[in-house]
Protein backbone atom coordinates (compact mmCIF):
# COMPACT_ATOMS: atom_id res chain seq x y z
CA UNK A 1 103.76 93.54 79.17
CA UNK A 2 102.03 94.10 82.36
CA UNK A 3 104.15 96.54 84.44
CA UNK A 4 103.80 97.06 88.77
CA UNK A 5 104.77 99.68 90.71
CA UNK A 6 104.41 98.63 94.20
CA UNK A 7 104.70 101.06 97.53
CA UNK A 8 108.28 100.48 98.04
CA UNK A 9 108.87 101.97 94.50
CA UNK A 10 109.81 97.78 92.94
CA UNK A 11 108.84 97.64 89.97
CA UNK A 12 107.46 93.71 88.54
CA UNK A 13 106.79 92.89 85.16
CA UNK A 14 104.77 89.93 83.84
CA UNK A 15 103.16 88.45 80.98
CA UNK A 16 99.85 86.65 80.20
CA UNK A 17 100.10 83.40 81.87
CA UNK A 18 102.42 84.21 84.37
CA UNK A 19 100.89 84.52 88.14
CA UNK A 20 101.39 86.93 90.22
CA UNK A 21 101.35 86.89 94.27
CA UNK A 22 98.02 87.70 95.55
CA UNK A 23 99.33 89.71 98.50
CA UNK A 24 101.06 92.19 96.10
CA UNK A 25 97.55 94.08 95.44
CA UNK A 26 97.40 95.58 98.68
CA UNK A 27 101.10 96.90 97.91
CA UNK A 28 100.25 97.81 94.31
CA UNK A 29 100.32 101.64 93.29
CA UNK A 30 99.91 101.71 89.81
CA UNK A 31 99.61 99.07 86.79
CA UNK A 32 100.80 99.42 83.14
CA UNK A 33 99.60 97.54 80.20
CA UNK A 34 100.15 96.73 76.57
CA UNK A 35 100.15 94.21 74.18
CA UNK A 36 98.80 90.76 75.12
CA UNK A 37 98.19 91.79 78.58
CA UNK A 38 96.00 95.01 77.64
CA UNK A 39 93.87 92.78 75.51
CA UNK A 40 93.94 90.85 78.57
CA UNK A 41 92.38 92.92 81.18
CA UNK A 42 90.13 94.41 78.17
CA UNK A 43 88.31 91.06 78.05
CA UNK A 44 88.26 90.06 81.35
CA UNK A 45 88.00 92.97 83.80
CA UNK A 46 85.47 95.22 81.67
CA UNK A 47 84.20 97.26 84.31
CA UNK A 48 87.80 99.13 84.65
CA UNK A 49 87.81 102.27 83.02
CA UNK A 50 89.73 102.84 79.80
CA UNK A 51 90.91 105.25 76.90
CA UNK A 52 89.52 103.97 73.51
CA UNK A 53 92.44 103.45 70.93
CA UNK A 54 95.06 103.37 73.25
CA UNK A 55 97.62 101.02 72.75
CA UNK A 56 99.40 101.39 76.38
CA UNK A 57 96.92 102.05 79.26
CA UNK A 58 98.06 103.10 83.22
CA UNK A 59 95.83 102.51 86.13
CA UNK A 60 96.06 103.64 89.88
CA UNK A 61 94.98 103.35 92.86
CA UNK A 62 91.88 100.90 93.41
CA UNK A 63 92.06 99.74 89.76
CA UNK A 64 95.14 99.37 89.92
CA UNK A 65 94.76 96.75 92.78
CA UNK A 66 91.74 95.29 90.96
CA UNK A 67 93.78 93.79 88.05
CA UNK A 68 96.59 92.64 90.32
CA UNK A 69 94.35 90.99 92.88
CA UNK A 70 92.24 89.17 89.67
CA UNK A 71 95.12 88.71 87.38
C-alpha cells in the first residue's frame, strides 16, 4: 500500500493502478510504501533514495512529492 500524508494532516491510501490527483504533490508531506507499490517506485523512480532490504520504506519532503507527482 502506498500511504499520503498531506499538509492538512489527511491521510490517502492507494494501490498500484489506482491514480492519484496530480495537484496533491504540492500538498504531499510524506509517502509510505510496501508491497506492490514499493516494488513499484523501486522500478520506476530509481533515482529516489532507499534502504536496501527494507520491506516498508518512508519518504519526505521533495521525494516525497516526486512519487506522488509521477505515480
Amino acid at each position: 500500500m502506498l500511504s499520503i500524508t498531506l499538509t492538512d494532516n489527511r491521510q490517502i491510501s492507494r494501490h498500484t493502478g489506482e491514480s492519484i490527483p496530480y495537484n496533491l504533490a504540492e500538498q504531499t508531506l510524506q509517502v509510505q510504501a510496501d508491497g506492490d507499490e514499493l516494488m513499484f517506485i523501486n522500478a520506476r523512480m530509481p533515482g529516489l533514495p532507499q534502504r536496501i532490504g527494507r520491506s516498508v520504506q518512508r519518504w519526505f519532503g521533495d521525494d516525497a512529492k516526486f512519487i506522488v507527482g509521477n505515480w
